[in-house]
PDB file of N, CA and C in Angstrom:
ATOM      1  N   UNK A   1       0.843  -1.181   0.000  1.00  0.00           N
ATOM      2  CA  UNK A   1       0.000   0.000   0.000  1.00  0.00           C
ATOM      3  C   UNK A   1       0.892   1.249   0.000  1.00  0.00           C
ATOM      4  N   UNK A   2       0.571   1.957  -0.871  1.00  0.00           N
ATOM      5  CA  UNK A   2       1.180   3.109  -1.064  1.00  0.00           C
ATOM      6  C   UNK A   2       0.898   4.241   0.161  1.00  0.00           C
ATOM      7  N   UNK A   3       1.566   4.850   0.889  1.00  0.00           N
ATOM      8  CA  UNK A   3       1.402   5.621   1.536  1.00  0.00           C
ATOM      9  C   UNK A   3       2.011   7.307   1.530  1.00  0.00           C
ATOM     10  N   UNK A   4       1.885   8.713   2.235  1.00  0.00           N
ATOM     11  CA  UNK A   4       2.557   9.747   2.059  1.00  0.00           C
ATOM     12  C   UNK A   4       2.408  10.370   3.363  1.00  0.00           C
ATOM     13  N   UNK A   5       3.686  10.259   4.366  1.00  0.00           N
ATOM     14  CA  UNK A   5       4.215  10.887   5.666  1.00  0.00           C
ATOM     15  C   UNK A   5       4.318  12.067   5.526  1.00  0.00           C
ATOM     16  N   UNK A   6       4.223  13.254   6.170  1.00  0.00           N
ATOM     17  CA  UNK A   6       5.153  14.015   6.450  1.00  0.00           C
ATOM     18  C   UNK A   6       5.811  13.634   7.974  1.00  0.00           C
ATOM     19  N   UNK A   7       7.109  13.951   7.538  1.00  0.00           N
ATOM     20  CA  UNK A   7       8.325  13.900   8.937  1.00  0.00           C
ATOM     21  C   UNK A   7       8.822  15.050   9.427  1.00  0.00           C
ATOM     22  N   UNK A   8       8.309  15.541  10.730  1.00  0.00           N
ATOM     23  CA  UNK A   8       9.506  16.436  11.437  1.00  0.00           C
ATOM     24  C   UNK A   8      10.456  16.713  12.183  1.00  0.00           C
ATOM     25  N   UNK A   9      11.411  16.307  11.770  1.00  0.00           N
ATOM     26  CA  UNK A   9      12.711  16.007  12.834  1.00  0.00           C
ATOM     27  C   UNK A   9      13.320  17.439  13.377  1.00  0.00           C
ATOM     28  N   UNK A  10      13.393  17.169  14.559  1.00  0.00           N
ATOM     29  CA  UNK A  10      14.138  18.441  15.819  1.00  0.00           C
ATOM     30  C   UNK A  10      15.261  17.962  15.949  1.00  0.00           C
ATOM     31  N   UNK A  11      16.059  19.241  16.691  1.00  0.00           N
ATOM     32  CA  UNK A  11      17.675  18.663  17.394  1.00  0.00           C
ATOM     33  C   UNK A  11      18.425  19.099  16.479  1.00  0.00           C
ATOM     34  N   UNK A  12      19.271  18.630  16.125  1.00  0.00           N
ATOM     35  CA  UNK A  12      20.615  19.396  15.708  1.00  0.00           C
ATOM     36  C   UNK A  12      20.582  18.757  14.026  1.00  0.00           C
ATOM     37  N   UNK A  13      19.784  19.269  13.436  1.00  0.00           N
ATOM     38  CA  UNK A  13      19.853  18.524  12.000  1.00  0.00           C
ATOM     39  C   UNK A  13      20.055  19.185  10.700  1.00  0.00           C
ATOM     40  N   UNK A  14      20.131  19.797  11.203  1.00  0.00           N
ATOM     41  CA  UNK A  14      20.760  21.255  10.119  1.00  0.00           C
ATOM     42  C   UNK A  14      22.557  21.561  10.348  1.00  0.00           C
ATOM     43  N   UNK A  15      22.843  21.576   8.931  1.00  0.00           N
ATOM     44  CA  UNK A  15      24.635  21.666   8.923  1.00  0.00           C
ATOM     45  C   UNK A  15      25.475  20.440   8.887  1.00  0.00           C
ATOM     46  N   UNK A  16      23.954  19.293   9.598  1.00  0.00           N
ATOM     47  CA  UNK A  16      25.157  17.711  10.034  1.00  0.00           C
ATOM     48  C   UNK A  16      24.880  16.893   7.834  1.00  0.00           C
ATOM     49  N   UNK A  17      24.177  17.723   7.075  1.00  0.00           N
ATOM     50  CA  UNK A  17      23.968  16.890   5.566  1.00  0.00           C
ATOM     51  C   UNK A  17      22.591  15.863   6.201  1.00  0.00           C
ATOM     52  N   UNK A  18      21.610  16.290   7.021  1.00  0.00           N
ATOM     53  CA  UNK A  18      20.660  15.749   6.967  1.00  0.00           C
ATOM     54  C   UNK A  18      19.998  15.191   5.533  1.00  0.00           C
ATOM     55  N   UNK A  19      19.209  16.672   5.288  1.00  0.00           N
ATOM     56  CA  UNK A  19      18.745  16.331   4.053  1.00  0.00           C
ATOM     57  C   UNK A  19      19.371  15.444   2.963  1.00  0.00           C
ATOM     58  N   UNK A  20      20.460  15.581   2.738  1.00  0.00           N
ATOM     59  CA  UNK A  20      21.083  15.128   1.812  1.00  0.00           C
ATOM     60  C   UNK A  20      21.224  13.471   1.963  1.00  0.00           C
ATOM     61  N   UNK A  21      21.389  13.287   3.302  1.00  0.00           N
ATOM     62  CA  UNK A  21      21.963  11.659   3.334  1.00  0.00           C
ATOM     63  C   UNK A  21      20.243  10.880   3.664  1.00  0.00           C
ATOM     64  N   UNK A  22      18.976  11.658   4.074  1.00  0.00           N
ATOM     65  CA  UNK A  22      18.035  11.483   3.834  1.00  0.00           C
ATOM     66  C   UNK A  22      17.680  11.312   2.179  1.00  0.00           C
ATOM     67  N   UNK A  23      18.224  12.072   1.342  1.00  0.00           N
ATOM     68  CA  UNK A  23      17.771  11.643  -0.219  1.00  0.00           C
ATOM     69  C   UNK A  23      18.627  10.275  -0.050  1.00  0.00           C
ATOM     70  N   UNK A  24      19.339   9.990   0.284  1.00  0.00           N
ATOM     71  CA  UNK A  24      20.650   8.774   0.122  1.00  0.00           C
ATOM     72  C   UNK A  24      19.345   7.355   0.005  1.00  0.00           C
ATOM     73  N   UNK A  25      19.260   7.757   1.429  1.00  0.00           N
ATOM     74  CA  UNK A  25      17.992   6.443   2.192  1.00  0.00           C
ATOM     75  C   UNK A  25      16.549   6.277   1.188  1.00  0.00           C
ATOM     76  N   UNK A  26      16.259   7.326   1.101  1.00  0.00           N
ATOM     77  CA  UNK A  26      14.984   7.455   0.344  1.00  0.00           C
ATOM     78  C   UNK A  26      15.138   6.652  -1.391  1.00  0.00           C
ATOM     79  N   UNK A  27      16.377   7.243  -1.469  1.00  0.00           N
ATOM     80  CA  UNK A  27      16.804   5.773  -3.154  1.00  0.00           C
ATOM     81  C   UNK A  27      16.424   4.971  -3.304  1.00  0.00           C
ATOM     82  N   UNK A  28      17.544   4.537  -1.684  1.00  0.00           N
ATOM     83  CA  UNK A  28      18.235   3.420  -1.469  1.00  0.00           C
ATOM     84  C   UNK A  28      16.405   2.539  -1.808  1.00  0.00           C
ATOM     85  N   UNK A  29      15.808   3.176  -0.447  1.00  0.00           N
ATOM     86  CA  UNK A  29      14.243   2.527  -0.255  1.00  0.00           C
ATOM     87  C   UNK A  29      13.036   2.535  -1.207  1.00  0.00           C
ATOM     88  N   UNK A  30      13.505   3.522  -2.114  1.00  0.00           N
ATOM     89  CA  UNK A  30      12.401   3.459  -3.471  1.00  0.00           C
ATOM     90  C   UNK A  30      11.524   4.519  -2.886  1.00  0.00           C
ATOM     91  N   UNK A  31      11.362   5.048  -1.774  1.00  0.00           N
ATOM     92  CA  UNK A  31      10.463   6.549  -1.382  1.00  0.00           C
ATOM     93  C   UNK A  31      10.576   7.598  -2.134  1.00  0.00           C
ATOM     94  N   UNK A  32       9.739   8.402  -2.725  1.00  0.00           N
ATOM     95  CA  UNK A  32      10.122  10.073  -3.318  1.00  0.00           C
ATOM     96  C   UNK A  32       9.100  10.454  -2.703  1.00  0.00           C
ATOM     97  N   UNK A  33       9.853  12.244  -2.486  1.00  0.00           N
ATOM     98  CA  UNK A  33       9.459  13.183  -1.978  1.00  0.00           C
ATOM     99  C   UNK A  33      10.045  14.319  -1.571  1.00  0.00           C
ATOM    100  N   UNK A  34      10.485  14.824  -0.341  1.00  0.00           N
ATOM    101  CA  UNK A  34      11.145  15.902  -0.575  1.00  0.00           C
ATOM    102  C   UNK A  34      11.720  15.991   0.729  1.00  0.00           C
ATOM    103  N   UNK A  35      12.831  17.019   0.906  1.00  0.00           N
ATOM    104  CA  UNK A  35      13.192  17.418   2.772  1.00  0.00           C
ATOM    105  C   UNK A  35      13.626  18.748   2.146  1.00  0.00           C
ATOM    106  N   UNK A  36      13.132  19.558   3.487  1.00  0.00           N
ATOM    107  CA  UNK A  36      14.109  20.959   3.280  1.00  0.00           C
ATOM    108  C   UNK A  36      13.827  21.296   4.783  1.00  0.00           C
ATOM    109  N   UNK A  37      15.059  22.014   5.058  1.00  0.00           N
ATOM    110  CA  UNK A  37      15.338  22.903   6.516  1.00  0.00           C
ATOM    111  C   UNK A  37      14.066  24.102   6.641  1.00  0.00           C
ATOM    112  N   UNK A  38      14.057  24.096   7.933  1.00  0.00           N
ATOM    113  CA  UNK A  38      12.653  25.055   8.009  1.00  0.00           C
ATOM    114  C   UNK A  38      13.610  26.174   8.915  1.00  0.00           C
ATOM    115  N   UNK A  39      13.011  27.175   8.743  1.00  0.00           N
ATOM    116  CA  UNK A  39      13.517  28.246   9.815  1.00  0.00           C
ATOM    117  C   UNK A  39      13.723  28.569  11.168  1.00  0.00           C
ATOM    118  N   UNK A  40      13.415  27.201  11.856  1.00  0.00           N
ATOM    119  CA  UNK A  40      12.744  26.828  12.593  1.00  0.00           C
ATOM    120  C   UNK A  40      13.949  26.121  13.352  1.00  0.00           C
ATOM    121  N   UNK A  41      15.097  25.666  12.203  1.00  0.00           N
ATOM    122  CA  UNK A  41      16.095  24.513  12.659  1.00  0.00           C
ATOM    123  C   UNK A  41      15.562  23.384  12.578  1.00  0.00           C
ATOM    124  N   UNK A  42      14.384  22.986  12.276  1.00  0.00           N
ATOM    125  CA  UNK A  42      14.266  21.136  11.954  1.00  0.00           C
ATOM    126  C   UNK A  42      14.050  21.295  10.203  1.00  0.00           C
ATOM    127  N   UNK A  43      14.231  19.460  10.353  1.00  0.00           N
ATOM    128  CA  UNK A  43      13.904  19.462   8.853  1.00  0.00           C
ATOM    129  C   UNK A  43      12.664  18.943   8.481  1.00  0.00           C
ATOM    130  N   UNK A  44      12.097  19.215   7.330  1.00  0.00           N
ATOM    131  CA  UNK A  44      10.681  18.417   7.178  1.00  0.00           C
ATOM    132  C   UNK A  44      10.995  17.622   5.902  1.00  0.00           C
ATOM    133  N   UNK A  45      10.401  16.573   5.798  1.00  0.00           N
ATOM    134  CA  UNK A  45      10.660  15.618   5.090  1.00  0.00           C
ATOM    135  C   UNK A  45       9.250  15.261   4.371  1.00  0.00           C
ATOM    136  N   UNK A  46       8.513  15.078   3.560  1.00  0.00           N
ATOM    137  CA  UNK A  46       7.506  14.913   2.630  1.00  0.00           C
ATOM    138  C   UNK A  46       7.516  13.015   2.193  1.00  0.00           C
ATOM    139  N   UNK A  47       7.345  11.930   2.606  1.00  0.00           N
ATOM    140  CA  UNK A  47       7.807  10.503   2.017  1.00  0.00           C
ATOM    141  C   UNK A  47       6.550  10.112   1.303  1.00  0.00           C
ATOM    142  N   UNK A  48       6.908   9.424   0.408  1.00  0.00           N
ATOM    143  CA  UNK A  48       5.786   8.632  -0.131  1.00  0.00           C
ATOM    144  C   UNK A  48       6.230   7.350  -0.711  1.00  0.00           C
ATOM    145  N   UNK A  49       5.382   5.983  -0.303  1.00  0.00           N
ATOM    146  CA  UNK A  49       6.176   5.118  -1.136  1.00  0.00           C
ATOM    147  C   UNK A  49       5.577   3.964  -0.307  1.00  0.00           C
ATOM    148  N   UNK A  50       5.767   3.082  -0.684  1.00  0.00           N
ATOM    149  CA  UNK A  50       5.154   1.643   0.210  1.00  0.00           C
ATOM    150  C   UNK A  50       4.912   1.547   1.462  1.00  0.00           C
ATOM    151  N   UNK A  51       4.467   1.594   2.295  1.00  0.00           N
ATOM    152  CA  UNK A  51       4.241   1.572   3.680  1.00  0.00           C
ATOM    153  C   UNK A  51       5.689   0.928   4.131  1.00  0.00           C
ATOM    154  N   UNK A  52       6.427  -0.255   4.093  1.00  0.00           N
ATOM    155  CA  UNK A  52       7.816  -0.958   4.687  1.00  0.00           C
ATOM    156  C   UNK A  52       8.472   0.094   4.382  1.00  0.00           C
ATOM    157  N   UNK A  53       8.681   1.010   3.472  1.00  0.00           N
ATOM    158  CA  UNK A  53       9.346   1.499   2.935  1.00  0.00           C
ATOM    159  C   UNK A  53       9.797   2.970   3.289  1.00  0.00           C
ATOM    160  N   UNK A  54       8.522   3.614   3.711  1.00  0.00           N
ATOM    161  CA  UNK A  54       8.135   4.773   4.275  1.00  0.00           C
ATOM    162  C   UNK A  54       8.650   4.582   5.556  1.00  0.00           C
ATOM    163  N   UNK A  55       8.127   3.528   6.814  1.00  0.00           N
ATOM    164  CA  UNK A  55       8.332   3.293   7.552  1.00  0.00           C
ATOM    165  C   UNK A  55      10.239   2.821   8.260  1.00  0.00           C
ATOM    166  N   UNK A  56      10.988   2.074   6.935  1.00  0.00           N
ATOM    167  CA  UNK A  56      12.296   2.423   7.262  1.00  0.00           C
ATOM    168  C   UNK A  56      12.728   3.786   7.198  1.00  0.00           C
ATOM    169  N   UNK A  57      12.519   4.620   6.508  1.00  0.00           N
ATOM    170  CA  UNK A  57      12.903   5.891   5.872  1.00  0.00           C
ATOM    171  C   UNK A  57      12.425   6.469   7.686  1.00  0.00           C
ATOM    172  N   UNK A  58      11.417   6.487   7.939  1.00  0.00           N
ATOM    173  CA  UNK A  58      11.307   6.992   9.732  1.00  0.00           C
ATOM    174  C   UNK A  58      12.044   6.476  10.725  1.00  0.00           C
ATOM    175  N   UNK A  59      12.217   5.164  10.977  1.00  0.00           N
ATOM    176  CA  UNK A  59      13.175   4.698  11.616  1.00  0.00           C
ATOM    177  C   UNK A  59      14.348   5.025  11.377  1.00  0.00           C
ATOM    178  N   UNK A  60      14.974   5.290  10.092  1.00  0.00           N
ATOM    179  CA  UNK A  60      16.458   5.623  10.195  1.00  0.00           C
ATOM    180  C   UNK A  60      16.033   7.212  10.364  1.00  0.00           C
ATOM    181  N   UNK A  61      15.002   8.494  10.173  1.00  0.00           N
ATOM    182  CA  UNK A  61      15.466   9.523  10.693  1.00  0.00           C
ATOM    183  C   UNK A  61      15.512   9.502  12.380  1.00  0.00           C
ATOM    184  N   UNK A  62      14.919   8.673  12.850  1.00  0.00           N
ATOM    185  CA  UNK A  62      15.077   8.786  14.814  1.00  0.00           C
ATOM    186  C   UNK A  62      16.478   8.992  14.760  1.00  0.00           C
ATOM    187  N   UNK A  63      17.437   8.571  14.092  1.00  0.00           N
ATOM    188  CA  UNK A  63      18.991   8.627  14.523  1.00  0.00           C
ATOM    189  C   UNK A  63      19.485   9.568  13.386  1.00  0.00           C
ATOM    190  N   UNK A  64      19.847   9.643  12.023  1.00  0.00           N
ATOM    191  CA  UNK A  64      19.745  10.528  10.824  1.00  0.00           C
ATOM    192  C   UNK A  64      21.463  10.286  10.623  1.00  0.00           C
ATOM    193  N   UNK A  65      21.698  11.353   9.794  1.00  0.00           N
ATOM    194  CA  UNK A  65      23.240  10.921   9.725  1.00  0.00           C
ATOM    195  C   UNK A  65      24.323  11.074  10.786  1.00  0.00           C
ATOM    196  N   UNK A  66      25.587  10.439  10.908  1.00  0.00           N
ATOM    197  CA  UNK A  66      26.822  10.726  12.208  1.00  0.00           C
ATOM    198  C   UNK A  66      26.548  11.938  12.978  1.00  0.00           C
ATOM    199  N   UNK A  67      26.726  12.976  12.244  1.00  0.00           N
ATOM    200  CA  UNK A  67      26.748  14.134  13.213  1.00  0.00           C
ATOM    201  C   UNK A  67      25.203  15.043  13.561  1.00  0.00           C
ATOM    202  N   UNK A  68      24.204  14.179  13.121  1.00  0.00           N
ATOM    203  CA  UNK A  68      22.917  14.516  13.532  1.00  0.00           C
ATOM    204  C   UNK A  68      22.904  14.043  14.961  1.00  0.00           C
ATOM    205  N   UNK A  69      22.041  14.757  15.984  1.00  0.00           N
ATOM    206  CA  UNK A  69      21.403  14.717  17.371  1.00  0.00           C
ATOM    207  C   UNK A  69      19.942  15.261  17.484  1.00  0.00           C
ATOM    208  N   UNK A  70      19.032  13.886  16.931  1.00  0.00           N
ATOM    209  CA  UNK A  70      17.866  13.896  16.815  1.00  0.00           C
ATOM    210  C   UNK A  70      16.890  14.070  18.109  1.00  0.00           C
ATOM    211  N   UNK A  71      16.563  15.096  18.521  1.00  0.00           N
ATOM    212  CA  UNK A  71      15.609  14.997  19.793  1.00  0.00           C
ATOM    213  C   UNK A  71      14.164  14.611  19.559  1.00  0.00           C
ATOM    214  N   UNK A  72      13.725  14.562  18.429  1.00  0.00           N
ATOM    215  CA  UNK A  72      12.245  14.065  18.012  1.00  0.00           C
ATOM    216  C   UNK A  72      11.797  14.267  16.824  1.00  0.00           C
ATOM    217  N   UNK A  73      10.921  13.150  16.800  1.00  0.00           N
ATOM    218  CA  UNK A  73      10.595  12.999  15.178  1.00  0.00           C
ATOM    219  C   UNK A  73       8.801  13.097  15.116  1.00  0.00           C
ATOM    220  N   UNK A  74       8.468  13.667  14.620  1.00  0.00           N
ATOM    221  CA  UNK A  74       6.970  13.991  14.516  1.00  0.00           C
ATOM    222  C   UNK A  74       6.032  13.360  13.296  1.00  0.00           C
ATOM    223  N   UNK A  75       5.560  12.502  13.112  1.00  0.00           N
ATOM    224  CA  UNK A  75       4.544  12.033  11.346  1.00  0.00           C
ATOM    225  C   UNK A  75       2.962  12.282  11.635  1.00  0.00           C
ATOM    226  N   UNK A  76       3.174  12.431  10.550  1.00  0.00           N
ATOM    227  CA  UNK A  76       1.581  12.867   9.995  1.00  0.00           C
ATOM    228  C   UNK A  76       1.305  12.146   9.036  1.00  0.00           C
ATOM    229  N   UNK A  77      -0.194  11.932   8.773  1.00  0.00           N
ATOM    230  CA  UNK A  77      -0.326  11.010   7.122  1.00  0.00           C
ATOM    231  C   UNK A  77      -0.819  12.380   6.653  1.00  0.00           C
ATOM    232  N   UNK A  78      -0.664  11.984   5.378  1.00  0.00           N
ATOM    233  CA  UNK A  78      -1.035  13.135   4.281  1.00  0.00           C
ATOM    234  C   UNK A  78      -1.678  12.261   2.974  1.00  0.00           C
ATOM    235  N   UNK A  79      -2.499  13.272   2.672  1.00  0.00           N
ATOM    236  CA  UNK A  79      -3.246  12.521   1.272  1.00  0.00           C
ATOM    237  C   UNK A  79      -1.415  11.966  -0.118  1.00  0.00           C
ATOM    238  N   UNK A  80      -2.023  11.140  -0.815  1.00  0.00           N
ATOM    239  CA  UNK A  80      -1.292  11.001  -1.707  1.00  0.00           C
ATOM    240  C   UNK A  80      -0.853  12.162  -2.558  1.00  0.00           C
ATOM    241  N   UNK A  81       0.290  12.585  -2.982  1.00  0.00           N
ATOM    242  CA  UNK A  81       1.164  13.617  -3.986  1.00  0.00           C
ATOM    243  C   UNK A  81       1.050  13.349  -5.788  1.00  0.00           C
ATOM    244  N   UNK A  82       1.706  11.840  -5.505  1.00  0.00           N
ATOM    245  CA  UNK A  82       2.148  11.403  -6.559  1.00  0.00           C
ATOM    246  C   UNK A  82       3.481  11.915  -7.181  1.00  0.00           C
ATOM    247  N   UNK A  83       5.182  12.008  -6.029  1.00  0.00           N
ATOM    248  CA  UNK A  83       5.582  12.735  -6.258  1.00  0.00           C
ATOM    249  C   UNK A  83       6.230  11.722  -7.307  1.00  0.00           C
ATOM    250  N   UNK A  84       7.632  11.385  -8.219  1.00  0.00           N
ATOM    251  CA  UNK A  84       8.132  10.734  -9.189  1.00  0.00           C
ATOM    252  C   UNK A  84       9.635  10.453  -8.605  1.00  0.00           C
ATOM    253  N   UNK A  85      10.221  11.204  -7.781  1.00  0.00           N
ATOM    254  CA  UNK A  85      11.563  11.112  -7.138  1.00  0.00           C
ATOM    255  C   UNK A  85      11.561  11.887  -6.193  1.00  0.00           C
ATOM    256  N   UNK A  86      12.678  12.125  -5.585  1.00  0.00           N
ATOM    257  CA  UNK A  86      13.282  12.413  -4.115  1.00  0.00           C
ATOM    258  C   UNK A  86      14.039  13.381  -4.211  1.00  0.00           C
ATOM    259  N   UNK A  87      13.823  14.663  -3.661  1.00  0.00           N
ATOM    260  CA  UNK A  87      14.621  15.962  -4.113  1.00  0.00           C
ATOM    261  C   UNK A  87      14.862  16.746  -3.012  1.00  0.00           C
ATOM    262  N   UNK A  88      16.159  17.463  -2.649  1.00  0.00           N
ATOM    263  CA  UNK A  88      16.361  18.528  -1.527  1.00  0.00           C
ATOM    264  C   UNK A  88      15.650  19.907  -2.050  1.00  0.00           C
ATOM    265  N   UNK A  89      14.977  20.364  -1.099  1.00  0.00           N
ATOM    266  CA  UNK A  89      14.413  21.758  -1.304  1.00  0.00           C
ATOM    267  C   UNK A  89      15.422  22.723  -0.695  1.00  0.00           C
ATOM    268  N   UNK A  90      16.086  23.484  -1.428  1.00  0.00           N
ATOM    269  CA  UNK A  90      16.515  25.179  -0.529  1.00  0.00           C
ATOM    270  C   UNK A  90      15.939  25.729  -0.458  1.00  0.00           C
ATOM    271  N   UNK A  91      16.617  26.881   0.673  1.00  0.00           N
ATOM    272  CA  UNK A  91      15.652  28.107   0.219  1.00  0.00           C
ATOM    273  C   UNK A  91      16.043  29.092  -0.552  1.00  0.00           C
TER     274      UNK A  91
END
């Protein structure tokens, strides 16, 4: 079953290549969608993709990359996107 998360991860996740090693995972797992830094200092993450699939992609942000210090991770379901791939948003 196809599913679409949004993720909000707190803590120190900005500067450590969050986003970036989040597109890594999201490949790796066949998820597309999106992450970008909020102003806020967390990142939000947009997933869509098989439920197993979605669901690793959350489990590996609780911890995120080496120099990430994740204090909490927040999901939401969201209607379907239909996004096609996995992309970093700037601002």
């Amino acid at each position: 079953m196809i599913v679409h998360k949004k993720i909000q991860v707190t803590g120190k996740v900005q500067g450590v290549f969050f986003r970036g090693s989040t597109r890594e995972q999201a490949e790796k797992l066949g998820v597309r969608g999106t992450a970008q830094n909020l102003r806020d200092g967390s990142v939000e993450i947009f997933a869509e993709g098989e439920a197993p699939a979605v669901q690793a992609l959350i489990d590996w942000c609780r911890t995120g990359p080496p120099r990430a210090v994740v204090e909490k991770v927040v999901i939401e379901e969201k209607p379907l996107k239909g996004y096609t791939d996995f992309h970093v948003i700037r601002f």
